[in-house]
Protein backbone atom coordinates (compact mmCIF):
# COMPACT_ATOMS: atom_id res chain seq x y z
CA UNK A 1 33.28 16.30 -44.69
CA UNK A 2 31.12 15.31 -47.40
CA UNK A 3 28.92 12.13 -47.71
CA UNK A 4 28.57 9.93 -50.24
CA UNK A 5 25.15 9.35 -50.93
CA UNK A 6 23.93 6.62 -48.83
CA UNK A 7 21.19 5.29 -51.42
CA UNK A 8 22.74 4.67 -54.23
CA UNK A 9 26.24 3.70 -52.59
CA UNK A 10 24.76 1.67 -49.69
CA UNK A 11 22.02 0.07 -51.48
CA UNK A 12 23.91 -0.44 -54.81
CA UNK A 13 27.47 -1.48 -54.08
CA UNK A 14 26.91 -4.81 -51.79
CA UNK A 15 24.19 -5.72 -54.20
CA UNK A 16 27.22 -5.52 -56.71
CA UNK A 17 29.80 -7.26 -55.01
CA UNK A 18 27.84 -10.40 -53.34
CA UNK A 19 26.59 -11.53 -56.08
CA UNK A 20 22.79 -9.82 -55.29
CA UNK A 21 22.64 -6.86 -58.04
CA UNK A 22 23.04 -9.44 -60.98
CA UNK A 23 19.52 -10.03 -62.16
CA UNK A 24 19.26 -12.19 -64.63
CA UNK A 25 17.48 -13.88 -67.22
CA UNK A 26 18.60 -17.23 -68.82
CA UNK A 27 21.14 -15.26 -71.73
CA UNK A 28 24.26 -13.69 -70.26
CA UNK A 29 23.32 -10.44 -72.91
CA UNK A 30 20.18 -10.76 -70.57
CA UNK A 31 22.16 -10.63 -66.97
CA UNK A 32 24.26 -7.73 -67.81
CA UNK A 33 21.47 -5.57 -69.63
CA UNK A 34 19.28 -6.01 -66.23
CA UNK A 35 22.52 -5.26 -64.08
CA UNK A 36 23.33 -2.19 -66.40
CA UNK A 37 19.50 -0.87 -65.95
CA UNK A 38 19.80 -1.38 -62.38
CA UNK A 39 22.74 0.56 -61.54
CA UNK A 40 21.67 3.23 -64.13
CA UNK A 41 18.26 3.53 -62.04
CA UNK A 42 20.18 4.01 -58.76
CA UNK A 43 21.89 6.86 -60.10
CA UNK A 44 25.25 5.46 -61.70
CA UNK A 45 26.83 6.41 -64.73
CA UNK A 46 28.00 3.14 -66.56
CA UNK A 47 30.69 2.73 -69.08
CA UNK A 48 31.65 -0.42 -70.67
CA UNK A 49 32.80 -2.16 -73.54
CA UNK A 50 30.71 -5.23 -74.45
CA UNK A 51 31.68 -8.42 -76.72
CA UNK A 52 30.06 -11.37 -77.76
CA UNK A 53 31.63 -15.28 -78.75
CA UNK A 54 29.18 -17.63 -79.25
CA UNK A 55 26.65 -17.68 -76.72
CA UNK A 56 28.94 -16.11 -73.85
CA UNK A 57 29.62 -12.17 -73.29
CA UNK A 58 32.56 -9.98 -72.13
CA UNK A 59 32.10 -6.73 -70.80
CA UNK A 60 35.40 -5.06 -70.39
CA UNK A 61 36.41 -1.44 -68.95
CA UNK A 62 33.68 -1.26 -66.75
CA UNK A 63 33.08 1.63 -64.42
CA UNK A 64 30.35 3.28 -62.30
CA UNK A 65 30.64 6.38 -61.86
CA UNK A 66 28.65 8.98 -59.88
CA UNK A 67 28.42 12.92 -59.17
CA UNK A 68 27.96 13.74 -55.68
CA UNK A 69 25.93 16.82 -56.58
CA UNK A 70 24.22 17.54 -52.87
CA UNK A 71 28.22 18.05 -51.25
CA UNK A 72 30.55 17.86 -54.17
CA UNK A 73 32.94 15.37 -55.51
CA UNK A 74 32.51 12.35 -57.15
CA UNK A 75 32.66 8.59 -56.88
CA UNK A 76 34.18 5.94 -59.30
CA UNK A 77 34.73 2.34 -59.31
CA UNK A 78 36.21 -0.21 -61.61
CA UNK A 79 35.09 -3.58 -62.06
CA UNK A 80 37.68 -4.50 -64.65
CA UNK A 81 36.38 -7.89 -67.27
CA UNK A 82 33.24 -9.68 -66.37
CA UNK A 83 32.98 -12.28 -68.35
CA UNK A 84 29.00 -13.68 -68.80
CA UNK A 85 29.29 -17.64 -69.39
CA UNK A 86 26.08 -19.50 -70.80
CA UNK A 87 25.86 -22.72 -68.88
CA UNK A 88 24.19 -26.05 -70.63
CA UNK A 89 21.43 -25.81 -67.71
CA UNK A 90 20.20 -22.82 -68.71
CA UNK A 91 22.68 -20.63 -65.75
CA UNK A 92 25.11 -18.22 -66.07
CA UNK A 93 28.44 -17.81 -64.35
CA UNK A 94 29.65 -14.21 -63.62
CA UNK A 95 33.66 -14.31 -63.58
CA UNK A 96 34.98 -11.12 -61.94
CA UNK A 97 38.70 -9.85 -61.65
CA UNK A 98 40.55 -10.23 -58.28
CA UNK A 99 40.50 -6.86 -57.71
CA UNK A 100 38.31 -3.89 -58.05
CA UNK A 101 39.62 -0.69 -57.31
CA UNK A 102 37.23 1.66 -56.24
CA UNK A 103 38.01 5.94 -56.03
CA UNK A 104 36.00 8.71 -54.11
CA UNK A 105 36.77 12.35 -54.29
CA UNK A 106 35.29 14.36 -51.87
CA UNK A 107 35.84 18.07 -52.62
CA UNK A 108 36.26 20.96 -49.99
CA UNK A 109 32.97 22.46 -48.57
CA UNK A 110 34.24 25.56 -46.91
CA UNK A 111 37.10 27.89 -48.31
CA UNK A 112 38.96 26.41 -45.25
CA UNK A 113 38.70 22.46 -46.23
CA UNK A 114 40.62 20.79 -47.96
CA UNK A 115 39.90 18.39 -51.26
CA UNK A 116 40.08 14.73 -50.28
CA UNK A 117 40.74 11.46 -52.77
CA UNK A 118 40.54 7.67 -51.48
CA UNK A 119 41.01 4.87 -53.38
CA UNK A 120 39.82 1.78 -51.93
CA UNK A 121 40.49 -1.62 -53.39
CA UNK A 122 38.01 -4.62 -53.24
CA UNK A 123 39.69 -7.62 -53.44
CA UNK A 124 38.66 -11.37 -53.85
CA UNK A 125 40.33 -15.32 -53.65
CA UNK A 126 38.75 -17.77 -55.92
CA UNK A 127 35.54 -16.09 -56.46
CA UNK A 128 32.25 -18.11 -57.54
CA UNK A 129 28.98 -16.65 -59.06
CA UNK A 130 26.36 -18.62 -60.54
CA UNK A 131 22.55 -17.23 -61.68
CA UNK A 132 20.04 -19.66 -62.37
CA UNK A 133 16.59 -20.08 -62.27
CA UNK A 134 13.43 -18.59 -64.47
CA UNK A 135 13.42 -14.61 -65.66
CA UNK A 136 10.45 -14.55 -62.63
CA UNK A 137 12.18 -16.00 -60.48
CA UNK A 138 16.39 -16.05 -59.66
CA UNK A 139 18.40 -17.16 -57.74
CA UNK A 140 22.29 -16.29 -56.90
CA UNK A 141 24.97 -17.90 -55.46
CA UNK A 142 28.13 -16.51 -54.52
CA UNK A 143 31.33 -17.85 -52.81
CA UNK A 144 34.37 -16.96 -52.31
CA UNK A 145 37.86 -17.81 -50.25
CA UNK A 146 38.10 -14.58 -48.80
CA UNK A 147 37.20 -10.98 -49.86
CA UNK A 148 39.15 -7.65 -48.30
CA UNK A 149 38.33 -4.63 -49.05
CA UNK A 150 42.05 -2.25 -48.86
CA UNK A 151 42.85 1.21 -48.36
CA UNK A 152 45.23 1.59 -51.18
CA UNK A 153 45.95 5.58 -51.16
CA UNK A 154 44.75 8.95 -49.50
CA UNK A 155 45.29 11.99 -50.27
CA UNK A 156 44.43 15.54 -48.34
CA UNK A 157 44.91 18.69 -49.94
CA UNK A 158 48.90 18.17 -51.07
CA UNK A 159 49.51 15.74 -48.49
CA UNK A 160 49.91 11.92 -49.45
CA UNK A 161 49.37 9.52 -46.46
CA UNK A 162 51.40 6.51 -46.14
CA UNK A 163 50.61 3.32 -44.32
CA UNK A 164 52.14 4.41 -41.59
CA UNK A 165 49.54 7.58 -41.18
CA UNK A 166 46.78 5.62 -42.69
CA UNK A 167 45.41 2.09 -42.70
CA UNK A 168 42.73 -0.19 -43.26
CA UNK A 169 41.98 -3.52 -44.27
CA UNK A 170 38.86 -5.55 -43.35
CA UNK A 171 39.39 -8.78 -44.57
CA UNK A 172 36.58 -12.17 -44.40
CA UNK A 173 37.15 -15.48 -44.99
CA UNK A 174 35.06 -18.43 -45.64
CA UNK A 175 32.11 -16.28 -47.82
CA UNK A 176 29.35 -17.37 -49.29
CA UNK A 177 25.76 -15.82 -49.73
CA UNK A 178 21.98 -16.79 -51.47
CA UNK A 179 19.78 -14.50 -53.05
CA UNK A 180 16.50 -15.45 -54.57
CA UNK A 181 14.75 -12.24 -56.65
CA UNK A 182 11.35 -11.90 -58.10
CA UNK A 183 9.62 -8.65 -59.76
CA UNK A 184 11.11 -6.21 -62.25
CA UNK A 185 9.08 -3.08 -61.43
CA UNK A 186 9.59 -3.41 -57.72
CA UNK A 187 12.43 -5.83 -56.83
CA UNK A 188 11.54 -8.36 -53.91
CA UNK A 189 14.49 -10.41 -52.33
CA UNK A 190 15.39 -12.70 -49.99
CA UNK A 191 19.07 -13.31 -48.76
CA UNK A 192 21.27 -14.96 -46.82
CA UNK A 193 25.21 -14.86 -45.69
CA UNK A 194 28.00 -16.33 -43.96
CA UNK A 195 31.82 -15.24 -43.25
CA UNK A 196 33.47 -17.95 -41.15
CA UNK A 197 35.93 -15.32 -39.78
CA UNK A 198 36.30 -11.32 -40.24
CA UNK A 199 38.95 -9.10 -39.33
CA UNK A 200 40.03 -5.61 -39.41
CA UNK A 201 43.13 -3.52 -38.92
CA UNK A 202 42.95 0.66 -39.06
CA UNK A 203 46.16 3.01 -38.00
CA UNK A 204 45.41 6.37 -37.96
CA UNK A 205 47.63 9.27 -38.06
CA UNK A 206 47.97 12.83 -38.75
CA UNK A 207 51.09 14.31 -40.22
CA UNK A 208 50.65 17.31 -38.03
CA UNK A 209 49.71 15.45 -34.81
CA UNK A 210 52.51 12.98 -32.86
CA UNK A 211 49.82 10.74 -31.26
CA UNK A 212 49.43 7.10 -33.41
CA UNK A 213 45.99 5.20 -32.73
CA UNK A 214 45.87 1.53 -34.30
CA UNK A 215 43.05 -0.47 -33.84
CA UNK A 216 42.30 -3.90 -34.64
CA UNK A 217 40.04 -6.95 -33.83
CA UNK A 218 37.87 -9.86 -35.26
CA UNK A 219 34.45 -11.38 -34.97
CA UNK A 220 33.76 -15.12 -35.81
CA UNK A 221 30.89 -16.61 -37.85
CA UNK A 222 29.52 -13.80 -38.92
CA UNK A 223 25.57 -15.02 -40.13
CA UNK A 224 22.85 -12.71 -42.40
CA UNK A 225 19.91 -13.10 -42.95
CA UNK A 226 17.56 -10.47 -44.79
CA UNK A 227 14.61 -10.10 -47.11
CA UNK A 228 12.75 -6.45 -48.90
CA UNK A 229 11.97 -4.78 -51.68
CA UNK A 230 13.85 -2.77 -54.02
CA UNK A 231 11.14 -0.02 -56.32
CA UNK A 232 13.73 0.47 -59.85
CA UNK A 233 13.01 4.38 -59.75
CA UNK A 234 15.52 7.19 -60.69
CA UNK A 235 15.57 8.10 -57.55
CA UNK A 236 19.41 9.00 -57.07
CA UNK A 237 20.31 9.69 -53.22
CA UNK A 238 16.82 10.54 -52.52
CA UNK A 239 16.06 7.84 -49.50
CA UNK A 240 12.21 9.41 -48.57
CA UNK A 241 11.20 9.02 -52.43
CA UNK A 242 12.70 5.36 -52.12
CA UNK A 243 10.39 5.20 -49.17
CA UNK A 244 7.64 6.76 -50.76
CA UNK A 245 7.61 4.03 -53.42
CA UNK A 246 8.00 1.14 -51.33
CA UNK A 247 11.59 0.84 -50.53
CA UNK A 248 11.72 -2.03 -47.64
CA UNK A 249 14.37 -3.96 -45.69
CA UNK A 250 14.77 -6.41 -42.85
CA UNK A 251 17.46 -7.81 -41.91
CA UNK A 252 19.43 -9.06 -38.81
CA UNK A 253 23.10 -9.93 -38.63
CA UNK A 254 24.95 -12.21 -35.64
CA UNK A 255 28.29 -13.25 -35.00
CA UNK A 256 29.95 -15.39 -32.43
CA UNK A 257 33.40 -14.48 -30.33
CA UNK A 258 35.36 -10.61 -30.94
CA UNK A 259 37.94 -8.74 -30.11
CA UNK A 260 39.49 -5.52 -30.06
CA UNK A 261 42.36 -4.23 -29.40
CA UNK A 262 43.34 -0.25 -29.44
CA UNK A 263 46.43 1.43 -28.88
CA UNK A 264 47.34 5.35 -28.95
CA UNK A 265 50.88 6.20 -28.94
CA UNK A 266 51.11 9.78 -27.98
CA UNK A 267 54.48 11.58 -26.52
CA UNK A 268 52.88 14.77 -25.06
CA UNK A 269 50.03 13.23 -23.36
CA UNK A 270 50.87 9.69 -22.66
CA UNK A 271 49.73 6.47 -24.08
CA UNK A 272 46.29 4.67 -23.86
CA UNK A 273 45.18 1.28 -24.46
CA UNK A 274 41.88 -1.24 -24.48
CA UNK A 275 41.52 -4.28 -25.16
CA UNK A 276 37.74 -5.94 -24.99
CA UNK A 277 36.07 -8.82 -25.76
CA UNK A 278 32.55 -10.60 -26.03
CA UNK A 279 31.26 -13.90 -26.66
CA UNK A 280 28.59 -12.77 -29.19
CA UNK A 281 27.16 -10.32 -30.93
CA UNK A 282 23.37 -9.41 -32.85
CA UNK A 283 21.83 -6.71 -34.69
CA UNK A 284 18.71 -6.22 -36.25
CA UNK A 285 17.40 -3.67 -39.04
CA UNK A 286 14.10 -2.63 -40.43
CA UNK A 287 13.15 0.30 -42.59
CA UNK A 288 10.68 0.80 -44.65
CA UNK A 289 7.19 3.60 -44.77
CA UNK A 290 6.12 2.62 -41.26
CA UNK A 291 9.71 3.72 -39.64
CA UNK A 292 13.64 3.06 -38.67
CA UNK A 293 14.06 0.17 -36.35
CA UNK A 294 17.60 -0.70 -34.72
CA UNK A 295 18.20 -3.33 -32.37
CA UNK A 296 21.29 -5.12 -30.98
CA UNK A 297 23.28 -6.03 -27.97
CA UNK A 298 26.68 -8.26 -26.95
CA UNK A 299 26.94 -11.04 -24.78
CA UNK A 300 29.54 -11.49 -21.74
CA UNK A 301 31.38 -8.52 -22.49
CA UNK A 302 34.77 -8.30 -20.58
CA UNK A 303 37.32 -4.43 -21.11
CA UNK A 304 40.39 -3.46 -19.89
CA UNK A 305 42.02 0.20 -20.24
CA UNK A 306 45.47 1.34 -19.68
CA UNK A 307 46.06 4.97 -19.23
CA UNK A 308 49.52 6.58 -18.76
CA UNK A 309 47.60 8.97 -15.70
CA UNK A 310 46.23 6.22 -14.14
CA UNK A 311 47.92 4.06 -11.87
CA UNK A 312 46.44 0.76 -12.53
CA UNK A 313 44.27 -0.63 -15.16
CA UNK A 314 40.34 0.08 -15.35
CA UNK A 315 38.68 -3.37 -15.72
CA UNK A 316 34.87 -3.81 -16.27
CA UNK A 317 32.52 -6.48 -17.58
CA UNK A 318 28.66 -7.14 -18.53
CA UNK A 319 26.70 -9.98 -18.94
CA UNK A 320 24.75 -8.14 -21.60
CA UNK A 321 25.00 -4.67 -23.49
CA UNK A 322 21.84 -4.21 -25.80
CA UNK A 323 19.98 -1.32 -27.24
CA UNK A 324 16.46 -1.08 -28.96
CA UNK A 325 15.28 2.17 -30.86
CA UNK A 326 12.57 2.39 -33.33
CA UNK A 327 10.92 5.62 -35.03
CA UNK A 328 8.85 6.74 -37.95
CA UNK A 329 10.42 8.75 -40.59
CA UNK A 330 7.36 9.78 -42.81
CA UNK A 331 4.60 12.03 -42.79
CA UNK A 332 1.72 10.64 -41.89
CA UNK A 333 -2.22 11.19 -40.96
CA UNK A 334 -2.09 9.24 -37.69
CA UNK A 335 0.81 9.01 -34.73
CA UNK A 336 3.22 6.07 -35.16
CA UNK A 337 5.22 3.72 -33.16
CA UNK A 338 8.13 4.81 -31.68
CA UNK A 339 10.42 2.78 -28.94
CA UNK A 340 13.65 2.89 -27.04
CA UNK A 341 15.65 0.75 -24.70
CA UNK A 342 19.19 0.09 -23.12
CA UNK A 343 20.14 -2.72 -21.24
CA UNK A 344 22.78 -3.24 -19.40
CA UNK A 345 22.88 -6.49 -17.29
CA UNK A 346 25.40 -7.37 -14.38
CA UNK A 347 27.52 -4.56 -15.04
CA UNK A 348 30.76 -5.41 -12.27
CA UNK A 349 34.04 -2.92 -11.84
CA UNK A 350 37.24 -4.32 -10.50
CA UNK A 351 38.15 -3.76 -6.90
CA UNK A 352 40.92 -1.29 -7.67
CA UNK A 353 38.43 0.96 -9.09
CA UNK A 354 36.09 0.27 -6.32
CA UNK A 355 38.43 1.05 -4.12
CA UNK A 356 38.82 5.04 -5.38
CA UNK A 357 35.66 5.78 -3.94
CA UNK A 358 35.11 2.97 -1.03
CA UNK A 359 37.99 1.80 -0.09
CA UNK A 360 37.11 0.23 3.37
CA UNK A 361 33.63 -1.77 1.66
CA UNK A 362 30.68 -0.13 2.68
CA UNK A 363 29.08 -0.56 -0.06
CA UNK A 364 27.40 -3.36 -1.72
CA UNK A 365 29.60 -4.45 -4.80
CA UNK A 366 26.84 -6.64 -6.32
CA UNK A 367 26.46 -6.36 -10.31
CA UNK A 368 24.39 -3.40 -11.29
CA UNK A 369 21.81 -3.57 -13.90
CA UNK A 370 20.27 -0.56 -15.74
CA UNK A 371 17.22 -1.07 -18.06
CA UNK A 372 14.97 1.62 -19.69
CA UNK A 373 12.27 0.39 -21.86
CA UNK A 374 9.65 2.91 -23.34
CA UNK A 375 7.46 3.40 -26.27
CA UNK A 376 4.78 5.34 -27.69
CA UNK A 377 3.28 6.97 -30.56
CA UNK A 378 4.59 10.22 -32.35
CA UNK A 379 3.21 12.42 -35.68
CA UNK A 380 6.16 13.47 -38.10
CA UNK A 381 6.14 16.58 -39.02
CA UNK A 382 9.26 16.60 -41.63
CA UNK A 383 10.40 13.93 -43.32
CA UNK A 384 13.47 13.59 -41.98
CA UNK A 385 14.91 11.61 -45.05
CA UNK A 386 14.57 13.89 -47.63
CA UNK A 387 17.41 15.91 -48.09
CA UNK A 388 15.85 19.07 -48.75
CA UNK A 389 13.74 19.19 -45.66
CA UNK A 390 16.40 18.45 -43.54
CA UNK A 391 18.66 21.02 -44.78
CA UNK A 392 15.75 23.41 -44.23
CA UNK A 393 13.87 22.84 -41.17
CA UNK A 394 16.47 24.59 -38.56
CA UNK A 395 15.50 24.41 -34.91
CA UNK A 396 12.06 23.15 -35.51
CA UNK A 397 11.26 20.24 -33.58
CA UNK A 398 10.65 17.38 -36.24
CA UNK A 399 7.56 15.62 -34.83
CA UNK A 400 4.90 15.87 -32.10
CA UNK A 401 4.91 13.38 -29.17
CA UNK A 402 1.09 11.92 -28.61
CA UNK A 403 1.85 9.23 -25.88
CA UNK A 404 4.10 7.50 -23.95
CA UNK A 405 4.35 4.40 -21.97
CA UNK A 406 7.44 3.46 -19.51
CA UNK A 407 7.39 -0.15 -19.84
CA UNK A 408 9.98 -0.37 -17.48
CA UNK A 409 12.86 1.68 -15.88
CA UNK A 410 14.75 -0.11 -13.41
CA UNK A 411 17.97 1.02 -12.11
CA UNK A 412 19.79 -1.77 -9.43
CA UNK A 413 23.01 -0.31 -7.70
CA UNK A 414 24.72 -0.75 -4.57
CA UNK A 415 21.90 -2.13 -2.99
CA UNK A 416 19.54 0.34 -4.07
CA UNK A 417 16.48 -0.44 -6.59
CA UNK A 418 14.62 2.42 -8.00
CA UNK A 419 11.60 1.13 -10.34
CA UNK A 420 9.18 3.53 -12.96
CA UNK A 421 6.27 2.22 -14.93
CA UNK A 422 3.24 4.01 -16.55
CA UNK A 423 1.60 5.72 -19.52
CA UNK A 424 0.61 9.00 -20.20
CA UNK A 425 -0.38 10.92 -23.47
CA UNK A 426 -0.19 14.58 -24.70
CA UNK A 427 -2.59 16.71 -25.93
CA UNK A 428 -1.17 18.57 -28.94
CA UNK A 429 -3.76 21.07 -29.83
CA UNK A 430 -3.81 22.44 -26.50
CA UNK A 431 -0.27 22.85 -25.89
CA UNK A 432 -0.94 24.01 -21.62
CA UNK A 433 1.52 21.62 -20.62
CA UNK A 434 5.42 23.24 -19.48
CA UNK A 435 6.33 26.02 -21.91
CA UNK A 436 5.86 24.88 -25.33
CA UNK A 437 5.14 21.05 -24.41
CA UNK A 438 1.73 19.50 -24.85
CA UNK A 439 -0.37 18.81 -21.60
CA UNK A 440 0.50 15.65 -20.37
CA UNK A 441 -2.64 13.13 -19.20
CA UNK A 442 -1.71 9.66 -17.63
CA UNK A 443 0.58 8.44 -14.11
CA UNK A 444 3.50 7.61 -13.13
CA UNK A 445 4.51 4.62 -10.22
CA UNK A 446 7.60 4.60 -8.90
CA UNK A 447 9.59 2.32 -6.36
CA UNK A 448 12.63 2.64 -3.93
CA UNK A 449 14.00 0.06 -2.07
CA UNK A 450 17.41 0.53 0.09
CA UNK A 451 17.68 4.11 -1.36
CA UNK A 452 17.72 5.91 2.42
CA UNK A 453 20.13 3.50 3.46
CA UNK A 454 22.09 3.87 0.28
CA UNK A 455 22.27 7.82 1.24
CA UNK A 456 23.19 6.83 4.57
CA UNK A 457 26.37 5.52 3.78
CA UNK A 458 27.27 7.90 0.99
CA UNK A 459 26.88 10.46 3.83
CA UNK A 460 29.18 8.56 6.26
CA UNK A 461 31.40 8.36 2.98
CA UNK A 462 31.83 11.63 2.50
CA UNK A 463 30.57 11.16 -1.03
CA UNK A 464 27.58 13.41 -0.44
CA UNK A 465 27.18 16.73 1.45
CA UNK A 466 24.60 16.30 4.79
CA UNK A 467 23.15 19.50 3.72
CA UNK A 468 22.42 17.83 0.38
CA UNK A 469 21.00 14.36 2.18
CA UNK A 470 18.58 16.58 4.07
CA UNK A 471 16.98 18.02 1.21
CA UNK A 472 16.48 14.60 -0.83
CA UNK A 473 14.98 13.47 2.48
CA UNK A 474 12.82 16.49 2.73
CA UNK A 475 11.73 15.62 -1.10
CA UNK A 476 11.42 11.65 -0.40
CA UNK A 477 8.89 12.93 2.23
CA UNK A 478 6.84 15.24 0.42
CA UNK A 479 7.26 13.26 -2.69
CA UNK A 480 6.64 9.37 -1.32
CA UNK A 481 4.87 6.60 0.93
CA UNK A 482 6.12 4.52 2.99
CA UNK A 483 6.29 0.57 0.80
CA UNK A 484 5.49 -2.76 2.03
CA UNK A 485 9.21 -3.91 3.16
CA UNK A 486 11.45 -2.04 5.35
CA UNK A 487 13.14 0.96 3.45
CA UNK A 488 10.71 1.00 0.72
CA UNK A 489 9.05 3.93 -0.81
CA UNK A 490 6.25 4.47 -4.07
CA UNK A 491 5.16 7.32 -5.44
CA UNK A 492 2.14 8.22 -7.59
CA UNK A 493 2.48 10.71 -9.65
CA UNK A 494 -0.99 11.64 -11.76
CA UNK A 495 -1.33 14.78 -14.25
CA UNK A 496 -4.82 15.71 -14.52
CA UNK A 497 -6.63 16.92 -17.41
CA UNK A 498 -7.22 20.40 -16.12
CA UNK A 499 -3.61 20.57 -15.85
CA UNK A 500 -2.97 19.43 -12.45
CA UNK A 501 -0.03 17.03 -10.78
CA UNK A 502 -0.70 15.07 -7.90
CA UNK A 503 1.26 12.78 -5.68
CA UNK A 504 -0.04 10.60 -3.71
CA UNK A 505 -3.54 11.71 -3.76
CA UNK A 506 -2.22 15.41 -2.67
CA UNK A 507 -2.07 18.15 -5.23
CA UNK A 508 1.15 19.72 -6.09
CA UNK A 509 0.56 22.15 -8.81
C-alpha cells in the first residue's frame, strides 16, 4: 500500500484545520498570502479564487493538492469559501465551511494491486477562528462544537464499499485550541488543546471475506500541549532535510477514562470479542536533530475476551501499561542517546485462566510486574529518515552500538524475582566480540530469589520436564552464588578487555 507522505500531510493538515497554519499579519490579504506560502513550501499545490469587499477577503474554490511521486497517486482536499474578516481591533476571523471533503488516490504498486480512492470528509459545528496579535508575534484561537472527520466513500479496483464493508467516524466534542507563532524564516510555536470527549466507530469488511470486525470506543478530556519549530523550506516529504534545517517538536497528549469495544462476526471460524477499559491515558513526543523519543502508558487497565473456542472468557488487568523508547535518527560525529523501557505493573489473570495450568493452587497468584529499563549511546550510520537511504541500505545494520547500561530489569512472577543491572560498552573498531558484534567491556549483576522453589513446583506440576530442571540446576550452579536470604542466588558476569567472560571471579571463556 502506498503512503502518503508523512511531512507534508502530517505536519501540514492539523496545522490547517485547528486553526495553527493561519499565520497572519493584521490584513486578511496578509493571513491568506502567509497561509498560501506555507502550504506551497510544504509541498502543496494551491488553487483558489480570491475576492476583495472593502477591507475583508473571500477565497473561494480552494484546494490543495499534492503528487505522491515516491509511491504513486495523489492527494486532494477542498476547503470550500474562507472568508478573511478585518476586525476593528486589528484581528481577523477565518470563517470556514462545515465541511471539507478531503480525496486520496493511492495507485497500484505491483501489477497485482489494485488502485485505491478514499474520500474522507472533515466536518465541523459552529466553528470559531480568530488571529490577532503583531506580524512578530500571533496568536490563534480556535473553537468549535464538535469536529468529525467521516469516511464518506472507498473504492478498490471496481469494487465500491458500502457502510456496511467500511466505516469510520472519529468524532470530538467540546474543541478548542491556542497557538502563539513567532519567526517567518523558521516558524517557532507554542500550542495547546482540549476535546472534552472523543469517539470513534470503524467496521471493517471485505467483500470476499464473511468475517465482520467493528470496533468502537471513547476517551474523555483529551488535553495537548506542544511547542517547536517549523524551518519554511521546499522540502516536500523529505523528513531528514526538515531535520537537517531545524525541524523540532515536543509535545505530550493525556486523556482521562476509555473504552473499547471489538467484535468479529465470522461464520467459518467463530466469533471473537474484547472489550477493555482504563482510567487514563499519556503520551509524549519529541523529535528533532538529537533523535525520536516516544513515551506513554495507561492507568488501571481492566480486558475481557470472548472466543467461540474457548470455554469461558479470558479476563486480565494492570495497574499500569507504559513504554519508553528514544533513538537518534541522524548522522552524527559522536554516539547518541538511545533508551527503552516497558512496564507493566500488577499484571493479575482471572482464576479460570489460572486454573488451565494450576488448577489445585500451587502457585503464588500474586500480581506480576515486568520492567526493563535500558539506555545507552549509539553512532548512526544511515539516516534513517531520508527516503532514499532507506530504500537503499538493504540488510545493513543502520547504526553501531557503543554502550549500554541496564538500569533495571526486574521480572516478579509467581513468587519468583529475577533482577539485572549494569553497564558495559563496545569497542567498534575492533569488532572481536561474537561474530560480527563489537567486543563487549563492562558487568553484569544479577539476582534470583524463590526461582529453585519456583522450578520445584513446576516440576511437581508437570509443567516442566525433570530432565530439563536438572540442567537449569546444573547451570544455576556453575553460573551463581549462593545470596543473603534463603533461596537466593547473584551472579557476576564481567567481559574483560582481552576478550574474556567471567562469573563469579572464575573464567568461562
Amino acid at each position: 500500500m502506498s503512503r502518503i507522505p508523512t511531512a507534508s500531510l502530517f505536519l501540514s493538515l492539523p496545522v490547517t484545520l485547528a486553526s495553527t497554519t493561519l499565520w497572519a499579519d493584521l490584513t486578511p490579504a496578509e493571513v491568506w498570502g502567509d497561509w498560501r506560502q506555507y502550504m506551497e513550501r510544504m509541498g502543496y499545490q494551491v488553487e483558489a479564487q480570491e475576492a476583495t469587499e472593502g477591507d475583508d477577503l473571500t477565497v473561494s474554490d480552494v484546494t490543495l493538492k499534492m503528487d505522491m511521486a515516491e509511491d504513486g497517486g495523489d492527494f486532494s482536499m477542498s476547503l470550500g469559501t474562507l472568508n478573511f474578516e478585518q476586525e476593528s481591533d486589528g484581528a481577523v476571523n477565518i470563517l470556514m465551511p462545515d465541511v471539507m471533503p478531503m480525496t486520496i488516490n493511492v495507485a497500484p504498486e505491483t501489477p497485482e494491486d489494485e488502485p485505491v480512492s478514499m474520500v474522507l470528509n472533515y466536518t465541523q459545528t459552529a466553528p470559531v477562528m480568530r488571529a490577532s496579535g503583531s506580524p512578530d508575534a500571533l496568536q490563534y484561537n480556535y473553537a468549535a462544537d464538535t469536529i468529525s472527520l467521516t469516511l464518506a466513500g472507498l473504492k478498490v479496483g471496481e469494487q465500491s464499499y458500502t457502510e456496511e464493508q467500511a466505516k469510520f467516524s472519529l468524532t470530538g466534542t467540546g474543541v478548542s485550541s491556542r497557538t502563539e507563532m513567532s519567526g517567518t524564516e523558521t516558524r517557532s510555536y507554542e500550542q495547546s488543546g482540549r476535546i472534552y470527549n472523543l469517539t470513534y466507530d470503524v467496521v471493517m469488511k471485505t467483500p470476499d471475506d464473511p468475517a465482520r470486525v467493528a470496533m468502537n470506543g471513547g476517551l474523555a478530556q483529551v488535553v495537548f500541549d506542544g511547542s517547536g519549530a517549523l524551518p519554511m523550506i521546499d522540502a516536500g516529504s523529505d523528513m531528514a532535510a526538515m531535520m537537517r534545517a531545524g525541524l523540532t517538536f515536543d509535545g505530550s497528549f493525556t486523556a482521562g477514562a476509555g473504552s473499547t469495544e471489538m467484535e468479529v462476526s465470522d461464520p467459518e471460524n467463530g466469533d471473537f470479542g474484547l472489550i477493555s477499559s482504563s482510567s487514563g491515558a499519556k503520551l509524549g513526543v519529541s523529535m528533532g536533530p538529537e533523535g525520536l523519543a516516544y513515551k506513554g502508558g495507561q492507568q488501571d487497565i481492566d480486558v475481557n475476551v470472548t472466543a467461540a473456542d474457548m470455554p469461558f472468557p479470558i479476563q486480565f488487568s494492570m495497574a499500569e501499561s507504559a513504554f519508553d523508547m528514544k533513538m537518534p535518527i541522524m548522522v552524527t560525529d559522536e554516539p547518541q542517546d538511545f533508551a527503552f523501557g516497558v512496564t507493566l505493573d500488577s499484571f493479575e489473570m482471572s482464576d479460570m485462566i489460572w486454573g488451565i495450568f494450576d488448577p489445585t493452587g500451587q502457585l503464588p497468584r500474586d500480581p506480576a510486574t515486568l520492567v526493563v529499563d535500558i539506555s545507552g549511546k549509539a553512532k548512526m550510520l544511515f539516516e534513517l529518515l531520508d527516503p532514499e537511504v532507506a530504500s537503499t541500505m538493504g540488510d545493513q545494520a543502520p547504526a553501531e552500538i557503543h554502550e549500554l547500561t541496564v538500569n533495571e530489569v526486574t521480572l516478579d512472577l509467581a513468587g519468583a524475582e529475577f533482577d539485572a543491572t549494569g553497564a558495559i560498552t563496545f569497542d567498534n573498531d575492533g569488532m572481536s566480540g561474537a561474530p560480527g558484534m563489537p567486543q563487549p567491556v563492562g558487568s553484569l549483576d544479577l539476582s534470583l530469589i524463590g526461582g529453585v522453589t519456583l522450578l520445584d513446583k513446576l516440576v511437581t506440576m508437570g509443567l516442566v520436564p525433570q530432565e530439563q530442571a536438572m540442567g537449569a540446576r546444573m547451570m544455576m550452579g556453575l553460573f551463581t552464588v549462593p545470596g543473603d536470604g534463603e533461596d537466593s542466588l547473584t551472579s557476576k558476569i564481567e567481559f574483560t578487555e582481552d576478550g574474556g567472560i567471567l562469573a563469579n571471579g572464575q573464567q568461562i571463556k
